[in-house]
Structure formats: C-alpha cells, structure tokens
Protein backbone atom coordinates (compact mmCIF):
# COMPACT_ATOMS: atom_id res chain seq x y z
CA UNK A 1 1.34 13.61 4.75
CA UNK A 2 -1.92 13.76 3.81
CA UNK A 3 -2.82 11.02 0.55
CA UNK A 4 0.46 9.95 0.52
CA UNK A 5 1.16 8.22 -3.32
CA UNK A 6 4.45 6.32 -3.73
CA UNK A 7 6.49 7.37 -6.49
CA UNK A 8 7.99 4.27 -6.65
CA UNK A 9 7.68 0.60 -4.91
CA UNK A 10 10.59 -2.14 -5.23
CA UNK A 11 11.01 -5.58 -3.77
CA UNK A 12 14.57 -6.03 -2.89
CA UNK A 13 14.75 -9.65 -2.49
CA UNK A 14 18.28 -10.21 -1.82
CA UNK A 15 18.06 -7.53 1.25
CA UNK A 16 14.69 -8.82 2.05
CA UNK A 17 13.01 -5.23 1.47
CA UNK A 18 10.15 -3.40 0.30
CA UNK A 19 11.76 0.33 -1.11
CA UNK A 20 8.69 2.62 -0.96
CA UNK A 21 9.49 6.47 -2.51
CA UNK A 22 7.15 9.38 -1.22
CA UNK A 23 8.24 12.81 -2.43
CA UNK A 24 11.44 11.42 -2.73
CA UNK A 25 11.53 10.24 0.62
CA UNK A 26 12.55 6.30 0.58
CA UNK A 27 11.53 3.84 3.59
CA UNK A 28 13.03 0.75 3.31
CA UNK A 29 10.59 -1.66 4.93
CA UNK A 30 11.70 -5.03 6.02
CA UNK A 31 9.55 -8.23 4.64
CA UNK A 32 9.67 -9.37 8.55
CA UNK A 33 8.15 -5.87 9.59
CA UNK A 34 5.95 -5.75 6.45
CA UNK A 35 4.24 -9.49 7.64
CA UNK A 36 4.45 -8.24 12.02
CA UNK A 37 2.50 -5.40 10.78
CA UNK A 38 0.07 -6.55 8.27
CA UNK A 39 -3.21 -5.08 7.86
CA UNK A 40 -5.02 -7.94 7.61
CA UNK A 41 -7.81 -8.93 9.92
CA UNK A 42 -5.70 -12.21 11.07
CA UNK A 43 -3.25 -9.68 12.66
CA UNK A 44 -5.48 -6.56 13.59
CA UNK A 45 -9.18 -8.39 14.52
CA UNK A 46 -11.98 -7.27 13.77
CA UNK A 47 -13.07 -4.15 15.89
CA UNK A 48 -11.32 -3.79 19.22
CA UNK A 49 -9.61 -7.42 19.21
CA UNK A 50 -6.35 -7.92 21.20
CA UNK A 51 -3.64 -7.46 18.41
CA UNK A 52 -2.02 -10.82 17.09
CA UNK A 53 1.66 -11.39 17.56
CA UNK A 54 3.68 -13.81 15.97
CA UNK A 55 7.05 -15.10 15.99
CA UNK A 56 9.53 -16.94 13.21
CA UNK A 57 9.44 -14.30 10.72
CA UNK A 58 12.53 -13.22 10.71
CA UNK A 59 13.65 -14.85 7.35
CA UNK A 60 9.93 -14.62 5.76
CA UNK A 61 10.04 -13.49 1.93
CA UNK A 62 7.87 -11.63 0.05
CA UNK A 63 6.77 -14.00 -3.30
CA UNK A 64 4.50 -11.92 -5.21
CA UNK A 65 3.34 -8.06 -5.09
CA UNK A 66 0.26 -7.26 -6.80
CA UNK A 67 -1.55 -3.82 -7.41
CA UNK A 68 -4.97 -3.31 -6.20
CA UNK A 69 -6.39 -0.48 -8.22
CA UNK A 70 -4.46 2.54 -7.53
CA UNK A 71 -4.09 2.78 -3.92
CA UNK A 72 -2.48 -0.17 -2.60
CA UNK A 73 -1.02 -3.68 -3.35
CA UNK A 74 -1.34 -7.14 -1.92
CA UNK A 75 1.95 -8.64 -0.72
CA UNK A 76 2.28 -12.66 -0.69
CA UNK A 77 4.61 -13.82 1.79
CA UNK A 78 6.34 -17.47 1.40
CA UNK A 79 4.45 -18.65 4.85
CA UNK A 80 0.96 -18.69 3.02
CA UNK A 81 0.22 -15.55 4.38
CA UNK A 82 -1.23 -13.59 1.54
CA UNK A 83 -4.33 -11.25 3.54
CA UNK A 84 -4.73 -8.04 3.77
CA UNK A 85 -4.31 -4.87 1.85
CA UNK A 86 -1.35 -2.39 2.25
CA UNK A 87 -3.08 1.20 0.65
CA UNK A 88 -0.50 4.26 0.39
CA UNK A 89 -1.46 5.73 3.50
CA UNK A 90 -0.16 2.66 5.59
CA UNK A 91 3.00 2.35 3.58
CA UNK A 92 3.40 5.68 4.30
CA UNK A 93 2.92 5.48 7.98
CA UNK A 94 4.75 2.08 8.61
CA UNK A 95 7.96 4.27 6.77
CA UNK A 96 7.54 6.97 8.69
CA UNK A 97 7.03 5.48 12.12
CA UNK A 98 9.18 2.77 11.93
CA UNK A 99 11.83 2.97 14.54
CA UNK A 100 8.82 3.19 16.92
CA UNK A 101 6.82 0.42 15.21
CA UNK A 102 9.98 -2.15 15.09
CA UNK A 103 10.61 -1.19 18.91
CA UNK A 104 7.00 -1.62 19.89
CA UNK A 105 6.99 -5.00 18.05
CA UNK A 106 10.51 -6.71 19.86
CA UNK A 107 8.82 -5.47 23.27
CA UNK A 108 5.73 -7.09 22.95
CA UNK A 109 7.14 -10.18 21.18
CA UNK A 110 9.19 -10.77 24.29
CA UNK A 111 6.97 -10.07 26.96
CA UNK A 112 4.63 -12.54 24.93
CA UNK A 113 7.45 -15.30 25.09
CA UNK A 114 8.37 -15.40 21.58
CA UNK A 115 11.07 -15.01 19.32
CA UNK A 116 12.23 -13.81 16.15
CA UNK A 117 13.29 -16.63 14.55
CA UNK A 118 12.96 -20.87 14.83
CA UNK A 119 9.38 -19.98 16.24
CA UNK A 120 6.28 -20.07 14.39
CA UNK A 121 4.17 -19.35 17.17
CA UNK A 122 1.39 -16.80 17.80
CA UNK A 123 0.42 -15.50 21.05
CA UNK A 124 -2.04 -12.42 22.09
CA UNK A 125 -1.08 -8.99 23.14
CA UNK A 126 -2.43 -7.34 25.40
CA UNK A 127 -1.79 -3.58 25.07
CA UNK A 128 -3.77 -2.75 28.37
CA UNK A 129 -1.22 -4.83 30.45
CA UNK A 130 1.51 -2.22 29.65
C-alpha cells in the first residue's frame, strides 16, 4: 500500500495490543513485537549497524501513545523505552509482514542466546552469519 493512513489506532491493554485499521484491514500488533521492532536508533543503528536484539519483553506494556503530527505516534513502553517514531508506513508494514517479522525475531533471539521472558539482556545480530 502505498501512504498507508490508519483509520483507526487502539491500545488494548488487557490483551497487550496495538489494533491498527488500514482500509478496514486490522493488524493486531503485540506491545512485545511493537518494542523487538522499534524504529528507534537504539534498535536499528545508525547506518549499516548490526541490528540490536533484546530479550525479557515478553510482558512489556505500552504506557502512553502520543501523536506526532499526522503521520505517526510515539509509543512509551513501561521499561523506559520511549525512542523512536512509528509513521503509518511502518505500522503498516509491521501488520502486514508480521508472521515473517515475529518468526525472524524468535530465530535470531535464540541463536543469540536469549529469551523471551526473565531476561533483560541485549545481544547483537548478525544477519550475515545466517
């Protein structure tokens, strides 16, 4: 989809999910995938920067959404982590290419030692090494 504009946007706090509505298409995007997969420099570097990947976010929570103009918003999650800016276009694409995204995540968070949850720790990726 090209400009991709949510319709609507809805923290479900007892499920632990961001609803997201495109063309009445609705992702639900889990606050654990939403913080994996933040845009933020801390998680994607700066230029070509092995990709950080963290563990112990399984149970993180969303605290506060806040709109940045009109084409994103600014999620704060209850582990401080509050960087990074989540336009349309990259709710739209963490939606639509979930499965794969969520997949891609639990491969490289084992084969970097980590886990889900009761682990706060952080560890490099190397996407060459696969």
């Amino acid at each position: 989809m090209k400009n991709p504009v949510p319709s609507a946007i809805k923290l479900r706090q007892q499920s632990r999910q961001l609803e997201v509505s495109f063309d009445g298409v609705i992702y639900q995007l889990p606050y654990e995938y939403l913080r994996v997969f933040s845009p933020s420099a801390e998680i994607r570097g700066h230029g070509n920067q092995e990709i950080l990947i963290i563990g112990g976010k399984k149970q993180v929570q969303v605290t506060n959404i806040e709109a940045v103009g009109q084409y994103a918003i600014k999620l704060t999650f209850d582990d401080g982590h509050d960087s990074g800016l989540y336009n349309w276009q990259t709710l739209y694409e963490l939606g639509r290419d979930y499965q794969v995204n969520w997949q891609y995540y639990l491969k490289r968070l084992e084969a970097a030692g980590l886990k889900r949850s009761n682990d706060s720790s952080v560890g490099h990726y190397d996407p060459k090494a696969n």
